[in-house]
N, C-alpha and C. Protein backbone atom coordinates (compact mmCIF):
# COMPACT_ATOMS: atom_id res chain seq x y z
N UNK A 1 33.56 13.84 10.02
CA UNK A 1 32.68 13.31 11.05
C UNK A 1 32.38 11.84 10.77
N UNK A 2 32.64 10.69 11.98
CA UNK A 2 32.27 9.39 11.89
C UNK A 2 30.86 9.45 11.76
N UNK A 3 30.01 8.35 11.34
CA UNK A 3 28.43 7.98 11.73
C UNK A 3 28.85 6.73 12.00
N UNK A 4 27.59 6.14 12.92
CA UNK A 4 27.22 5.18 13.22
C UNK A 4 26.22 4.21 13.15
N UNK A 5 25.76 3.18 12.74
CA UNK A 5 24.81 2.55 12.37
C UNK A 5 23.95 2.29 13.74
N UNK A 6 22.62 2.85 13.39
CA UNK A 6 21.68 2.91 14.71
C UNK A 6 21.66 1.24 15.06
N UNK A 7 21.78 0.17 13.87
CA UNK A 7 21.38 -1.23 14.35
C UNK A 7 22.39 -2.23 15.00
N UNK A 8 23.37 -2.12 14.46
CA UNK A 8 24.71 -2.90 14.75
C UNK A 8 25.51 -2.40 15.35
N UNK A 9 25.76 -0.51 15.14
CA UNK A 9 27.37 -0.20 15.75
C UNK A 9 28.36 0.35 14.73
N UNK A 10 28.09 -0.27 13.91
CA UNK A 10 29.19 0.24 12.45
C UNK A 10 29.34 1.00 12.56
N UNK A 11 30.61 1.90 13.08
CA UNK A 11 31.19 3.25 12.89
C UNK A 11 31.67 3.62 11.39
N UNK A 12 31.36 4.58 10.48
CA UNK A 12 32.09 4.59 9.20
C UNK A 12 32.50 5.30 9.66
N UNK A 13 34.14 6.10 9.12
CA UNK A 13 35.00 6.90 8.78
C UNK A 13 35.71 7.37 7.66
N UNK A 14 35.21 8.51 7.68
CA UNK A 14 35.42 8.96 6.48
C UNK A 14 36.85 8.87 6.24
N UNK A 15 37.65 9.20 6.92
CA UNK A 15 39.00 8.90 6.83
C UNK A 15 39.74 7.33 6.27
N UNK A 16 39.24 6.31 6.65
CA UNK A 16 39.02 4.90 6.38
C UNK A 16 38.19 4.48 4.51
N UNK A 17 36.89 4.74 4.67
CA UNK A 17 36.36 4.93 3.89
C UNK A 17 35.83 3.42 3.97
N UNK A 18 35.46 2.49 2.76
CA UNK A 18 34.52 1.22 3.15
C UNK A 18 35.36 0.62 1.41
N UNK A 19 36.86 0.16 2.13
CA UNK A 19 37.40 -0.07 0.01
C UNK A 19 36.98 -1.38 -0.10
N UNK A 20 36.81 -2.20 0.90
CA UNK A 20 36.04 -3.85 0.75
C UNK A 20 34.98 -3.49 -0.14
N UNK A 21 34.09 -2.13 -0.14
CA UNK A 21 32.49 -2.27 -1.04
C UNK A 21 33.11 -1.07 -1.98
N UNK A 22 34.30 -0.36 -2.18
CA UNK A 22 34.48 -0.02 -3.07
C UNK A 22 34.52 1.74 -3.23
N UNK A 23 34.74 1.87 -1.72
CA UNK A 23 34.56 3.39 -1.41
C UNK A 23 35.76 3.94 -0.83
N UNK A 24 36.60 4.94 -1.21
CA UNK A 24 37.98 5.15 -1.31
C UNK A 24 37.97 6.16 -0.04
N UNK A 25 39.28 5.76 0.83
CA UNK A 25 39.53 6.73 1.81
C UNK A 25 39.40 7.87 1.56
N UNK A 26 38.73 8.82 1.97
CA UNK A 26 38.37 10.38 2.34
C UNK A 26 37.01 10.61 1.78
N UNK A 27 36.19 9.44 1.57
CA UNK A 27 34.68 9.93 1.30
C UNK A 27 33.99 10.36 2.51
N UNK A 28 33.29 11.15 1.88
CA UNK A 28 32.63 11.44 3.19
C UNK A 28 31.11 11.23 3.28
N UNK A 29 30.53 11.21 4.16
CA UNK A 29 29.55 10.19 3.93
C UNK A 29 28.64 10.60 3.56
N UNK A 30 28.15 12.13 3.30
CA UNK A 30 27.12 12.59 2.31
C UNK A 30 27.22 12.56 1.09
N UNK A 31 28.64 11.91 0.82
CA UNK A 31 29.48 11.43 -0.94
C UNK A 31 28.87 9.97 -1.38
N UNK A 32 28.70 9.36 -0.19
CA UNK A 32 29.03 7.55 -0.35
C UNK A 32 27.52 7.95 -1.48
N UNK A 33 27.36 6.59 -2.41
CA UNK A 33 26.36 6.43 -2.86
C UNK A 33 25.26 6.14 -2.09
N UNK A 34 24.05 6.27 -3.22
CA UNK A 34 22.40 6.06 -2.38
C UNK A 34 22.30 4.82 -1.98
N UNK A 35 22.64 3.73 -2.82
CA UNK A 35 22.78 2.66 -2.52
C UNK A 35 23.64 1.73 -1.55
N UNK A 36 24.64 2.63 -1.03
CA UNK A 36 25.80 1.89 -0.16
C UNK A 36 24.69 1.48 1.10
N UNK A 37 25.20 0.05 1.67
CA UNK A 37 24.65 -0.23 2.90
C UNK A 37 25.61 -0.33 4.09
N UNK A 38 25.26 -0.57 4.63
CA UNK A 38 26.27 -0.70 6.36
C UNK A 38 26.94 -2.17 5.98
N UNK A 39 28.49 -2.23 6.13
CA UNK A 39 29.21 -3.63 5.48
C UNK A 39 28.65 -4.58 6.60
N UNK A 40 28.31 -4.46 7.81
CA UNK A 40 28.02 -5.41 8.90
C UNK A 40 26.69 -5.92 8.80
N UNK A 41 25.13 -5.03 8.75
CA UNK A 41 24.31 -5.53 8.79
C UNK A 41 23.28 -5.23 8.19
N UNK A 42 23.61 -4.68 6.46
CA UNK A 42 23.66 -4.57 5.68
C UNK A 42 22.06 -3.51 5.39
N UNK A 43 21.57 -2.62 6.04
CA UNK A 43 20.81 -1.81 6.72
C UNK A 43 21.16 -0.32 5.86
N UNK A 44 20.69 0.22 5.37
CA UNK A 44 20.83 1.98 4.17
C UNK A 44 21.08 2.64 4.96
N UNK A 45 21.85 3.58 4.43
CA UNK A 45 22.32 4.83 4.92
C UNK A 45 21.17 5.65 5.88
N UNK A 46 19.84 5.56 6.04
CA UNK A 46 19.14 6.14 6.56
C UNK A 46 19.26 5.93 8.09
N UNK A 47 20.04 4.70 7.99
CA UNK A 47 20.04 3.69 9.28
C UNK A 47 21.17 4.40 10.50
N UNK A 48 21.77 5.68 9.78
CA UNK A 48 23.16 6.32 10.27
C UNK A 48 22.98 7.43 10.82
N UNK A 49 23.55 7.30 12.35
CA UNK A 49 23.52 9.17 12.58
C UNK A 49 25.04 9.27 13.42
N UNK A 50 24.98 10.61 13.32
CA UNK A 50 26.58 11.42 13.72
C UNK A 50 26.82 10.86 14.86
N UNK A 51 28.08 9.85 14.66
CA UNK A 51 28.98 9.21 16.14
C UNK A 51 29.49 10.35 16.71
N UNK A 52 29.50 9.94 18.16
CA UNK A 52 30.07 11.40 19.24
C UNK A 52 31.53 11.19 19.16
C-alpha cells in the first residue's frame, strides 16, 4: 500500500522505497524508521495516510 503525505503530496511506495534517505526498495512503511521524514517537505510519518 502507497501513503501519502497529508502536506505536500509525497506518495511513498513501498515498492520504490526512499534509497536517496537510505531506505531500500520493498520497505514497507510500517518498517521505515521513527525518524524518517517525507523527502519533499520534510514533515514525520504521522503526516501520512493510505493513498487510494
Amino acid at each position: 500500500m502507497k501513503y501519502e503525505c497529508e502536506a505536500c503530496g509525497y506518495v511513498y511506495d513501498p515498492a520504490v522505497g526512499d534509497p536517496d534517505n537510505g531506505v531500500d526498495p520493498g520497505t514497507e512503511f510500517a518498517d521505515l524508521p521513527e525518524d524518517w521524514t517525507c523527502p519533499t517537505c520534510g514533515l514525520g510519518k504521522d503526516q501520512f495516510k493510505p493513498a487510494e
